[in-house]
Protein backbone atom coordinates (compact mmCIF):
# COMPACT_ATOMS: atom_id res chain seq x y z
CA UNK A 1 28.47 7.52 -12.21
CA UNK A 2 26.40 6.71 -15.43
CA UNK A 3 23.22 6.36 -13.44
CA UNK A 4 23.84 9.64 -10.97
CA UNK A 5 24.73 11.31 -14.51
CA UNK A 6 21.30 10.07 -15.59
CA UNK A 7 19.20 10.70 -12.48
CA UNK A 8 20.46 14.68 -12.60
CA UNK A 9 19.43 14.86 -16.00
CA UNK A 10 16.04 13.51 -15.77
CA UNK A 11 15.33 15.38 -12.30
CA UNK A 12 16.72 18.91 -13.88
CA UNK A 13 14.33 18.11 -16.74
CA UNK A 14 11.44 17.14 -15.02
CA UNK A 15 11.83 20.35 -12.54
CA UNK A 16 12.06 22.49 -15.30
CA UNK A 17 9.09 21.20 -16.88
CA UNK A 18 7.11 21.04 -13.42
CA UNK A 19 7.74 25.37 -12.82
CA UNK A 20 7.54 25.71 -16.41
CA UNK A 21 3.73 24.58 -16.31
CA UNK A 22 3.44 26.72 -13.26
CA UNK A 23 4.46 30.02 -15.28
CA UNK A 24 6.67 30.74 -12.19
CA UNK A 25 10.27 29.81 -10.44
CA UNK A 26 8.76 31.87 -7.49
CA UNK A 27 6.52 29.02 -5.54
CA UNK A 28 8.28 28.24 -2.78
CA UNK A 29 6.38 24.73 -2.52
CA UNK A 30 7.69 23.87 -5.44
CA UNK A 31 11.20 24.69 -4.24
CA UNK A 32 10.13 22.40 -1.15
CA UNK A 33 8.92 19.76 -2.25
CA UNK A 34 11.50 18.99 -5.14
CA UNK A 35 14.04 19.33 -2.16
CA UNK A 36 11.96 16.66 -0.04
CA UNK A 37 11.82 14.03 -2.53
CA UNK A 38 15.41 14.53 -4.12
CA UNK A 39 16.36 13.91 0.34
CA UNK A 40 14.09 10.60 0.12
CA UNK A 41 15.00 9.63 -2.86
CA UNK A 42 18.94 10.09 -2.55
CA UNK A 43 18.28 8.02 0.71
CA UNK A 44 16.49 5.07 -0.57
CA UNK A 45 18.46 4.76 -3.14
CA UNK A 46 21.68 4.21 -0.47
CA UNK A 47 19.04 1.82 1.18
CA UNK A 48 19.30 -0.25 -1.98
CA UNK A 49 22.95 -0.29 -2.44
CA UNK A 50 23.20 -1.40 0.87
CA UNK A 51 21.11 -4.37 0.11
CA UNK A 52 21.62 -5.87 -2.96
CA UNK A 53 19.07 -8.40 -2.60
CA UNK A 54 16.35 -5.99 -2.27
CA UNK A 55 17.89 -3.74 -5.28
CA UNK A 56 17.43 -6.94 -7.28
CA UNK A 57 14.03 -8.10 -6.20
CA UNK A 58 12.42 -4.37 -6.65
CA UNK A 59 14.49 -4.87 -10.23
CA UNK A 60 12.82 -7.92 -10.79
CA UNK A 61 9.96 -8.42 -9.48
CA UNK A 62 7.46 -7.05 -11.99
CA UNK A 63 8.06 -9.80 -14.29
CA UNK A 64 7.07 -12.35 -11.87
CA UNK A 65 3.74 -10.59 -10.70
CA UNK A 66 0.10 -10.75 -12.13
CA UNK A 67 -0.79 -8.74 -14.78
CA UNK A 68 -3.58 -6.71 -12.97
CA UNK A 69 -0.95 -5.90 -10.36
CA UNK A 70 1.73 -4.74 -13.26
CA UNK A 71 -1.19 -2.55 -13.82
CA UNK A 72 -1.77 -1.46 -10.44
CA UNK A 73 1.53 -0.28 -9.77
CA UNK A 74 1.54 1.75 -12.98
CA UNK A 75 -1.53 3.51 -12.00
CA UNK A 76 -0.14 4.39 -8.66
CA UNK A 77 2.96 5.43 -10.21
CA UNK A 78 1.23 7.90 -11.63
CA UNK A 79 0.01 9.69 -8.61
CA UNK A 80 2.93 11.96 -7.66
CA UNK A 81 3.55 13.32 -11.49
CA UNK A 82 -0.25 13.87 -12.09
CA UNK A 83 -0.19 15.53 -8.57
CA UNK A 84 2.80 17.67 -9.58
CA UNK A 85 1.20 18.33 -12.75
CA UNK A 86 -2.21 19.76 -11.50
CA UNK A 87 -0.41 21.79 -8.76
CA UNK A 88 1.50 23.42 -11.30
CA UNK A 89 -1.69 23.86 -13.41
CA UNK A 90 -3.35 25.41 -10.34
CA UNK A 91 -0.71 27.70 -9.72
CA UNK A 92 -0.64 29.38 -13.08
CA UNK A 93 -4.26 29.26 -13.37
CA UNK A 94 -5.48 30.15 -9.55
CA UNK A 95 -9.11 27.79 -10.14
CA UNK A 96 -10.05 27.93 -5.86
CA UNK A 97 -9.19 30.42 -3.43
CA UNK A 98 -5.61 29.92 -2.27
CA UNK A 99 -4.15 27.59 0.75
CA UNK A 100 -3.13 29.08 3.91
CA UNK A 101 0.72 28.51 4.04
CA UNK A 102 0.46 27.56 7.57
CA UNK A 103 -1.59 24.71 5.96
CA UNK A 104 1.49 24.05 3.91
CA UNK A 105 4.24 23.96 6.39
CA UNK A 106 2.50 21.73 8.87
CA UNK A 107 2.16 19.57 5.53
CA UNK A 108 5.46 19.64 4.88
CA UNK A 109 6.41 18.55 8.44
CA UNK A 110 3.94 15.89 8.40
CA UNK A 111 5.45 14.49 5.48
CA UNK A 112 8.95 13.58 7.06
CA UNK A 113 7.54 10.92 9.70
CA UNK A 114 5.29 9.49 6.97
CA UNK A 115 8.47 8.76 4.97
CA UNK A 116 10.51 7.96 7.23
CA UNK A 117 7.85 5.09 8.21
CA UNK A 118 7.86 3.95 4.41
CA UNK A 119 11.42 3.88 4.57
CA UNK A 120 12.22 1.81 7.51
CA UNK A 121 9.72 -0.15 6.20
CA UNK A 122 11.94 -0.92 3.79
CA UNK A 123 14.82 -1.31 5.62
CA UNK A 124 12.97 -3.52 8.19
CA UNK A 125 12.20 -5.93 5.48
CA UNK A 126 14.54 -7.59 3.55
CA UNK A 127 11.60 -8.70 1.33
CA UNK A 128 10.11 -5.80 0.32
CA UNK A 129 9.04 -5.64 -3.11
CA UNK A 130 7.32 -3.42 -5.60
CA UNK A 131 5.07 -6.04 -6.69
CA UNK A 132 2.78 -8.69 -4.58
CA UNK A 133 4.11 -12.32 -4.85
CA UNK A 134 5.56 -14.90 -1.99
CA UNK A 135 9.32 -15.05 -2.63
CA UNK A 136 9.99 -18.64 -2.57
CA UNK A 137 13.24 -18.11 -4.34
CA UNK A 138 14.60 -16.02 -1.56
CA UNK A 139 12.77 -18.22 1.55
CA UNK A 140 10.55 -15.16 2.16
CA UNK A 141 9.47 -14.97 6.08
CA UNK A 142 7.10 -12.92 8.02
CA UNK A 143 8.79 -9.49 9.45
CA UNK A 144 7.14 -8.46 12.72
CA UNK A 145 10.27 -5.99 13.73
CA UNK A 146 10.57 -2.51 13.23
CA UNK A 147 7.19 -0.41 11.74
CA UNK A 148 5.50 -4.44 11.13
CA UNK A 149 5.05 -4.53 14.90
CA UNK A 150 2.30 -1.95 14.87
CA UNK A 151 0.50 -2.55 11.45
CA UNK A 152 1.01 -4.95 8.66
CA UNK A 153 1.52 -2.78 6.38
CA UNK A 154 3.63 0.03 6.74
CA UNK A 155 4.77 0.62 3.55
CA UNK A 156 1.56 1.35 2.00
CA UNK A 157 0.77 3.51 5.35
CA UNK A 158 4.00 5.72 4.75
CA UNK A 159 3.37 5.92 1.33
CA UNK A 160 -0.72 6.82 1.63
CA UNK A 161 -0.35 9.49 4.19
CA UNK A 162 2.74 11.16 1.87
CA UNK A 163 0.33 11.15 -1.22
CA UNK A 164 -2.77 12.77 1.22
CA UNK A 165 -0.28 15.91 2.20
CA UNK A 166 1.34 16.13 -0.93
CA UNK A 167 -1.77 18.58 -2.18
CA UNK A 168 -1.55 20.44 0.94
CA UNK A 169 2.24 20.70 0.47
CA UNK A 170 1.80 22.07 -2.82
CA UNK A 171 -1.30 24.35 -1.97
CA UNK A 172 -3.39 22.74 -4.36
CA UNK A 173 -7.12 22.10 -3.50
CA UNK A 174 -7.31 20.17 -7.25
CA UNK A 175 -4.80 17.97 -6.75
CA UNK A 176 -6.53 16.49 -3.84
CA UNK A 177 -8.70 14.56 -6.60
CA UNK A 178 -5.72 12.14 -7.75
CA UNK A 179 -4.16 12.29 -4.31
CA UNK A 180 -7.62 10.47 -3.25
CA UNK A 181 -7.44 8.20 -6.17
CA UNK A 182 -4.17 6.99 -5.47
CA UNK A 183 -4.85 6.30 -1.81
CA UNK A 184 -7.63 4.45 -3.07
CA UNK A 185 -5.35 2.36 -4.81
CA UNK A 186 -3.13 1.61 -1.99
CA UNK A 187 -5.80 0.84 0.12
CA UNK A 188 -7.43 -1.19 -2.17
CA UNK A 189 -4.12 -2.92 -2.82
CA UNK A 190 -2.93 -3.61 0.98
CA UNK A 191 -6.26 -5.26 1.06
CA UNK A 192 -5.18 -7.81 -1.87
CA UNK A 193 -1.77 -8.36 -0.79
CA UNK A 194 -2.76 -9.25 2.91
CA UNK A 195 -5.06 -11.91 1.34
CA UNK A 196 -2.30 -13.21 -0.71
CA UNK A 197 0.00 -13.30 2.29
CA UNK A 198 -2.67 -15.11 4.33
CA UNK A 199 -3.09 -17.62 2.14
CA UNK A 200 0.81 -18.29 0.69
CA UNK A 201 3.38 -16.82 3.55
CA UNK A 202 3.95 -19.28 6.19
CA UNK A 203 3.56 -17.83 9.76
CA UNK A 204 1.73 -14.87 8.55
CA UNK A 205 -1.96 -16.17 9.43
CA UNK A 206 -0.59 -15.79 13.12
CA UNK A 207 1.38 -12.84 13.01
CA UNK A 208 -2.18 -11.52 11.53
CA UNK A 209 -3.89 -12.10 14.85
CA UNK A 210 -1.15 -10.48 17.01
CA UNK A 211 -0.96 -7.22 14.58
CA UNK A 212 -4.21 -6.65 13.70
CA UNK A 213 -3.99 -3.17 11.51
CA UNK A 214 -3.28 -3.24 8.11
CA UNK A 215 -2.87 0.62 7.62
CA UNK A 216 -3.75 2.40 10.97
CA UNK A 217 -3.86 1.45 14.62
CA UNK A 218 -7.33 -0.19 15.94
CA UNK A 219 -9.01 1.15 12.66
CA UNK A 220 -7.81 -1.14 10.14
């Protein structure tokens, strides 16, 4: 109760600071995206209850990772308020000509199969972590079921394509610049982990050859 006490507080704060910025309660993509992440976010959270294992490894596993991935993951973490953030900025201060909001909505609808890939990424692996390191503790394996039969990675390709539409979503040409940023990141990071898995996971050298996208089918 504490924590769904403290999760309503901090959401109610932060979406009265996001339309706040905007000058405006009267965006409707505001409206919709705060909606779509409070629906993912109530679900993954029931995907971690569900698996305490994984609720304590995601819990966890930042202190047993490298510092420049600690760093990483902060950076990305970043994305979706600076995203937020610029929208807003954009909206009370109109800098390019405004979005279609046909351009919007087929955002919008885009976004629900690219999280529901990152989340049954998730519940496809029962080692999925926030940070990169080869769970001996928990006798990690490779996971070729689910979404890891068709790339390696998809995770990071749920999570990349959410941050593209997100601008798109919000109608916001400018925040386009840290939505490319942060799918930098990811790419740059699926690169690193793979390596790491290559070289540490058992099995996973082989499973490479049979799947051979990281992020997208017969690109890469």
């Amino acid at each position: 109760m504490k924590r769904v006490i403290g999760i309503t507080v901090s959401s109610t704060i932060a979406a009265a600071t996001f339309f706040a910025v905007a000058g405006t309660a009267a965006w409707w993509n505001g409206w919709a995206f705060l909606v779509l992440i409070t629906v993912i976010g109530a679900s993954t959270v029931r995907l971690f209850k569900n698996s305490p294992g994984l609720a304590e490894e995601r819990r966890t596993a930042a202190e047993k990772a490298e510092p420049w991935d600690r760093m990483l993951v902060r950076l990305v973490n970043l994305a979706l308020p600076a995203m937020l953030l610029v929208s807003a900025c954009e909206k009370r201060f109109p800098w390019f000509p405004a979005m279609p909001s046909g351009v919007s909505v087929a955002a919008f609808v885009a976004m629900i199969p690219a999280a529901m890939l990152a989340y049954r990424a998730i519940a496809a692996n029962h080692f999925f972590s926030s940070h990169i390191r080869i769970q001996k503790d928990r006798g990690q394996t490779v996971i070729t079921n689910g979404p890891y039969s068709v790339v390696r990675h998809p995770g990071y390709a749920g999570s990349a394509a959410f941050n593209l539409l997100t601008p798109f979503a919000l109608g916001s040409w400018a925040a386009l610049l840290p939505a490319f940023v942060t799918v930098g990141l990811l790419v740059f990071r699926t690169a690193r982990e793979d390596k790491v898995l290559q070289a540490e996971l058992p099995g996973y050298r082989a499973y490479s050859k049979q799947v051979r996208a990281r992020l997208i089918p017969t690109i890469w």
